[in-house]
C-alpha atoms as a PDB file:
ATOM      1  CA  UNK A   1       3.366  11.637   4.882  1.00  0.00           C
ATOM      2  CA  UNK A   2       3.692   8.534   7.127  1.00  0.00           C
ATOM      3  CA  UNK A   3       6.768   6.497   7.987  1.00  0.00           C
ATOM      4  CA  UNK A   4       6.739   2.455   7.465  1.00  0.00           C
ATOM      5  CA  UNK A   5       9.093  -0.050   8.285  1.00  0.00           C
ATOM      6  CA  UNK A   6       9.169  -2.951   6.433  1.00  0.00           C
ATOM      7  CA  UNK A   7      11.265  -6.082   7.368  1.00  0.00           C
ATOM      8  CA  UNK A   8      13.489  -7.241   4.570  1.00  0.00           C
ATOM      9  CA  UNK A   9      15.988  -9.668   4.104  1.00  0.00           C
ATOM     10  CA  UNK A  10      19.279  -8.868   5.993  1.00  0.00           C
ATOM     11  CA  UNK A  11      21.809  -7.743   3.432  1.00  0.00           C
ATOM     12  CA  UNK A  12      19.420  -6.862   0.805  1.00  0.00           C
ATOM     13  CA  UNK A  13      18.012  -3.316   2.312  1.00  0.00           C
ATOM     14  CA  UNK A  14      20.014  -1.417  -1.050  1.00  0.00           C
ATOM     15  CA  UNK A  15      18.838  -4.121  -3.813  1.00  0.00           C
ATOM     16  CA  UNK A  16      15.326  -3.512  -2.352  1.00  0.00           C
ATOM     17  CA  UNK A  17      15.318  -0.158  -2.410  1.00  0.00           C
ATOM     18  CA  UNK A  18      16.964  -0.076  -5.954  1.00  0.00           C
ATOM     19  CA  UNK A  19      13.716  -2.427  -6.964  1.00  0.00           C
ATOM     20  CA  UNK A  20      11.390   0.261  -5.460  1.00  0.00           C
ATOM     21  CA  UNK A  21      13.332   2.960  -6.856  1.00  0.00           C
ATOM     22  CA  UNK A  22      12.732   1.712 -10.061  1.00  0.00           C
ATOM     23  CA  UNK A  23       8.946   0.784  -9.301  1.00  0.00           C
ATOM     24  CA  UNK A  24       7.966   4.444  -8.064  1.00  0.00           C
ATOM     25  CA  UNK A  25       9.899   5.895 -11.286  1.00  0.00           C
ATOM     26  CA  UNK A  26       7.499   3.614 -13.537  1.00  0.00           C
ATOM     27  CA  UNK A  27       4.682   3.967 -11.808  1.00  0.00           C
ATOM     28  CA  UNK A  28       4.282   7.416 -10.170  1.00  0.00           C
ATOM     29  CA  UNK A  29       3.826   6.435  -7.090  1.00  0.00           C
ATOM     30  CA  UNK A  30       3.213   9.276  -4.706  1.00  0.00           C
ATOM     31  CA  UNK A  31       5.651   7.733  -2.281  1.00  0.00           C
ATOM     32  CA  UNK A  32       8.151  10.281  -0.897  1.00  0.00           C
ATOM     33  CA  UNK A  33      10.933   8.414   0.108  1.00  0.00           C
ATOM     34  CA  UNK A  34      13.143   5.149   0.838  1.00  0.00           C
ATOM     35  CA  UNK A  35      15.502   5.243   4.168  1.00  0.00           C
ATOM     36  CA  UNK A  36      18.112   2.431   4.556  1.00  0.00           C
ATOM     37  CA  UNK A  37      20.293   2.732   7.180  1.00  0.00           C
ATOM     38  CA  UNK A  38      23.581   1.018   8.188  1.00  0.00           C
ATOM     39  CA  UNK A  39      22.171   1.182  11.860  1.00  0.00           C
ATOM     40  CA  UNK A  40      18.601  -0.811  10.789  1.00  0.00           C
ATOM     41  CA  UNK A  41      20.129  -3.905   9.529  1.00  0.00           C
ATOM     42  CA  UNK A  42      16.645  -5.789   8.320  1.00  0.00           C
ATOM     43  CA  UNK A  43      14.975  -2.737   8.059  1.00  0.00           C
ATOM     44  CA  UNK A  44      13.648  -0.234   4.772  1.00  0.00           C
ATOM     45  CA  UNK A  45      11.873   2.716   5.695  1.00  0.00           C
ATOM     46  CA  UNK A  46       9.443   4.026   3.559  1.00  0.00           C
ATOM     47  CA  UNK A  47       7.672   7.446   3.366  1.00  0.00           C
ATOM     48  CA  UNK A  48       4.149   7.215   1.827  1.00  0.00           C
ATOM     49  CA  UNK A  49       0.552   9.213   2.036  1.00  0.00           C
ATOM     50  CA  UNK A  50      -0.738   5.979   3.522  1.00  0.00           C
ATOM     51  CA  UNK A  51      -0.799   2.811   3.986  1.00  0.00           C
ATOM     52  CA  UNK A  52      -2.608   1.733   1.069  1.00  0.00           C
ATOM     53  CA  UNK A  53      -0.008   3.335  -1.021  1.00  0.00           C
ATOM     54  CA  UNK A  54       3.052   1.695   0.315  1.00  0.00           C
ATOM     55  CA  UNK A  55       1.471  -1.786   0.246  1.00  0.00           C
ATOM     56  CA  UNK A  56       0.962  -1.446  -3.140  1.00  0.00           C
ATOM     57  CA  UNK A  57       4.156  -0.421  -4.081  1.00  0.00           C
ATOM     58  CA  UNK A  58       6.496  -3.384  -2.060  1.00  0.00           C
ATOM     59  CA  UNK A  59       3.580  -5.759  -3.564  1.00  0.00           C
ATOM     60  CA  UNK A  60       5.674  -8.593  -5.142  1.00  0.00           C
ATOM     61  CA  UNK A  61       9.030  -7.315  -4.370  1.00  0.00           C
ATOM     62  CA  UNK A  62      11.455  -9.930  -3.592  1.00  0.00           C
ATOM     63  CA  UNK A  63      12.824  -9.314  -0.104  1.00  0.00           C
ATOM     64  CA  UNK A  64      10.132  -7.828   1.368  1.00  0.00           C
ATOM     65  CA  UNK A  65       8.981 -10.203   4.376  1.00  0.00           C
ATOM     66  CA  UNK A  66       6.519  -7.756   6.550  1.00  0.00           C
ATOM     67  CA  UNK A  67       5.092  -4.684   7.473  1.00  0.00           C
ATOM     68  CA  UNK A  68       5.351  -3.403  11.290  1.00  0.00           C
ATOM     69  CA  UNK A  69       1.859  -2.987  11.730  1.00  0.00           C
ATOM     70  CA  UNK A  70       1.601   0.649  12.611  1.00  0.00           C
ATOM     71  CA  UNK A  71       3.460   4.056  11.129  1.00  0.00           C
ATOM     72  CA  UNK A  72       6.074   4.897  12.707  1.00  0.00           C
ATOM     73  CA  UNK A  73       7.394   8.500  14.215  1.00  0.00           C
ATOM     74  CA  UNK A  74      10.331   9.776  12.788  1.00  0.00           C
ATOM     75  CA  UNK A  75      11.181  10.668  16.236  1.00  0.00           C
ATOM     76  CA  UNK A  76      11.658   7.051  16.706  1.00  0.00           C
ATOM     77  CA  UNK A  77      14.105   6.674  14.577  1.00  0.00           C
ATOM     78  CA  UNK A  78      15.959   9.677  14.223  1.00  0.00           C
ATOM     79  CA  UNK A  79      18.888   8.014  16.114  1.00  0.00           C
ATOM     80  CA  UNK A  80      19.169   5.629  14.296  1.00  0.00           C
ATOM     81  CA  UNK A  81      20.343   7.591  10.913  1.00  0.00           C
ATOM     82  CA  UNK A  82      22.352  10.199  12.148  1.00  0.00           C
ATOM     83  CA  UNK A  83      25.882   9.791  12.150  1.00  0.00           C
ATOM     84  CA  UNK A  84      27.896  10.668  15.061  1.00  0.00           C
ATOM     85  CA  UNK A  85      31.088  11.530  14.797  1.00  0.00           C
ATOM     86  CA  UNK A  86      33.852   9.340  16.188  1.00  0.00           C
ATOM     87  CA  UNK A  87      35.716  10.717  19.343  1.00  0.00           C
ATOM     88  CA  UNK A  88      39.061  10.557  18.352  1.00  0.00           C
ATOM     89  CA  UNK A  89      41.536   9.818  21.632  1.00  0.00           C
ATOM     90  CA  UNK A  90      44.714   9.591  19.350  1.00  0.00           C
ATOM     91  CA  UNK A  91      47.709  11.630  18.582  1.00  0.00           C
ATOM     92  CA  UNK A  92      50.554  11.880  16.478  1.00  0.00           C
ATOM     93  CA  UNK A  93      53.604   9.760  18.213  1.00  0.00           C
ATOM     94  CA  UNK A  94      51.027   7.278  20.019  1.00  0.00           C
ATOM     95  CA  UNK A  95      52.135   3.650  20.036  1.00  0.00           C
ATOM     96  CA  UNK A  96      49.271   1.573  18.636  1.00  0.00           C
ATOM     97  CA  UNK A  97      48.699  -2.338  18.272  1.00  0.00           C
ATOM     98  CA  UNK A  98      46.819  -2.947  15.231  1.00  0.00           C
ATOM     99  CA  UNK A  99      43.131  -5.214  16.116  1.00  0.00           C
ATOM    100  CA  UNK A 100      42.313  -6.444  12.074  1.00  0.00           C
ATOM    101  CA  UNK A 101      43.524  -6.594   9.006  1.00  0.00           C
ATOM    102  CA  UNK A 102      46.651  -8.493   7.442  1.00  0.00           C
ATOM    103  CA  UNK A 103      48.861  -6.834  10.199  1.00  0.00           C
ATOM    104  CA  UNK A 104      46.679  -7.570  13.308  1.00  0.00           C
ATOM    105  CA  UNK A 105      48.928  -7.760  16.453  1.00  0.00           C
ATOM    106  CA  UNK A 106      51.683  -5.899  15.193  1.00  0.00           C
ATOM    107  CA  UNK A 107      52.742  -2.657  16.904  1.00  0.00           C
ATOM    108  CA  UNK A 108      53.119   0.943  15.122  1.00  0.00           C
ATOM    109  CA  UNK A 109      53.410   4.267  15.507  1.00  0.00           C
ATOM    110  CA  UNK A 110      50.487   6.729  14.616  1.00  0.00           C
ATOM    111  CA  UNK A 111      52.251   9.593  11.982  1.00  0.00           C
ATOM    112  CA  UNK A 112      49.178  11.319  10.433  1.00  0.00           C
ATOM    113  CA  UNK A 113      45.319  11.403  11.460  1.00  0.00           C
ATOM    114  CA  UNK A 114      42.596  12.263   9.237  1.00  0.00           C
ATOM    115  CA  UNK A 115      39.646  12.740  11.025  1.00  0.00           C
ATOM    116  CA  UNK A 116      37.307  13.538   7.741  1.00  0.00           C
ATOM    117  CA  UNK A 117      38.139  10.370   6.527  1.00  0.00           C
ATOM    118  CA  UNK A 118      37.944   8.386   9.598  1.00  0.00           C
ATOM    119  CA  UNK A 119      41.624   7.303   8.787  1.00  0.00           C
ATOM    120  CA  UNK A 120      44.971   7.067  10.270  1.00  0.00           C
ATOM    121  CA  UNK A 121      48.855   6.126   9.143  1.00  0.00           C
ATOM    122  CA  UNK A 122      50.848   4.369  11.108  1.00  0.00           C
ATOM    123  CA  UNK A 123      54.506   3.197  10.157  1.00  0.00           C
ATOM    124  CA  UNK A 124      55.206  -0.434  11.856  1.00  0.00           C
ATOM    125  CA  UNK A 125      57.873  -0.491  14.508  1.00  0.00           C
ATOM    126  CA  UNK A 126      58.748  -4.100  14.418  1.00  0.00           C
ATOM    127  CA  UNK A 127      60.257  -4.042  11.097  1.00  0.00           C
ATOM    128  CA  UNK A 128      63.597  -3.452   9.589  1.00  0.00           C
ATOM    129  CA  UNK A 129      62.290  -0.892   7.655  1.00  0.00           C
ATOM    130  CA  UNK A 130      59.998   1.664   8.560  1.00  0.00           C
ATOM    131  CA  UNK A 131      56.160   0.857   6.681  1.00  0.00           C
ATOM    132  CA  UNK A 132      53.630   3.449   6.526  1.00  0.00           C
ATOM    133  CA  UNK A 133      50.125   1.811   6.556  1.00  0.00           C
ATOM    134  CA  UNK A 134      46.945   3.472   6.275  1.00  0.00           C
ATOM    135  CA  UNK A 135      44.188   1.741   8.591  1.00  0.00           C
ATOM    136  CA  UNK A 136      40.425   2.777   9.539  1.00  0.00           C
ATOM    137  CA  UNK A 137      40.528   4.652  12.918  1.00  0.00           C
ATOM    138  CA  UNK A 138      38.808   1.351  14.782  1.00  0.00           C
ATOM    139  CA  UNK A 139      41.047  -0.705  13.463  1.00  0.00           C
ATOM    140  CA  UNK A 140      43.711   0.284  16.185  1.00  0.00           C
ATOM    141  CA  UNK A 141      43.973   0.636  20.015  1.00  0.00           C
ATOM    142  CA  UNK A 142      46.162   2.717  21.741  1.00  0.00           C
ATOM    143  CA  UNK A 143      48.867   1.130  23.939  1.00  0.00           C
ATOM    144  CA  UNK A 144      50.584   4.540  24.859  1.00  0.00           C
ATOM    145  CA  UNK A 145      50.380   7.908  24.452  1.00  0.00           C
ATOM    146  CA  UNK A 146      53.641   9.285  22.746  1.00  0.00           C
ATOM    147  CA  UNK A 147      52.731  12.965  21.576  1.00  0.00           C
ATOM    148  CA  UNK A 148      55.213  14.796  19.285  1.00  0.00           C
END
């Protein structure tokens, strides 16, 4: 099995490969499989026998602009998909600012870190009362280091 990339339009990669989906299901296509990535913005991959086989199968398909003209290694790509984990340099008790979001700019304290998740609370310091908020671990930045 080979690797293609075909250029689709940005934003569409999932609705394409839906329309595929559906096209290998009714057809029996022998192609193997359909990558989208997060990281290939523009980009499907698909897996076929050849190249005669894919064409034929994103034939008509709205979205689909081109073809890179040769198969591709997956090797080349490999990068691309896998998802590294995020360092995390925070603690409990470190003062944050919060970069996005309906409280960007205000300051808090970090009180629970869930790595699996890729999520952190914070309870805002500039308030009367205490607020714990649950943000996106690069949502924040770390102003200082406070450890408890």
């Amino acid at each position: 099995m080979l690797l293609y990339a075909y250029r689709v339009t940005a934003g569409q990669e999932n609705i394409v490969a839906d329309l595929l989906s559906e096209k290998i299901r009714k057809t029996k296509s022998t192609v193997g499989a359909l990558i989208v990535s997060s990281r290939l913005k523009g980009y499907l991959i698909v897996e076929g026998p050849d190249e005669v086989e894919v064409k034929k199968l994103v034939t008509n398909v709205p979205h689909v602009k081109s073809v890179l003209n040769r198969p591709i290694a997956f090797e080349e790509i490999k990068d691309m998909l896998e998802s590294k984990p995020q360092e995390v340099l925070l603690n409990r008790g470190d003062m944050v600012e919060i970069t996005s979001g309906p409280f960007k700019g205000e300051k808090a304290k970090v009180v629970r870190i869930d790595n699996d998740k890729e999520e952190l609370t914070v309870e805002l310091v500039e308030v009367a009362v205490p607020i714990p908020v649950t943000l996106k671990l690069n949502t924040v930045k770390v102003l200082s280091s406070g450890s408890v």
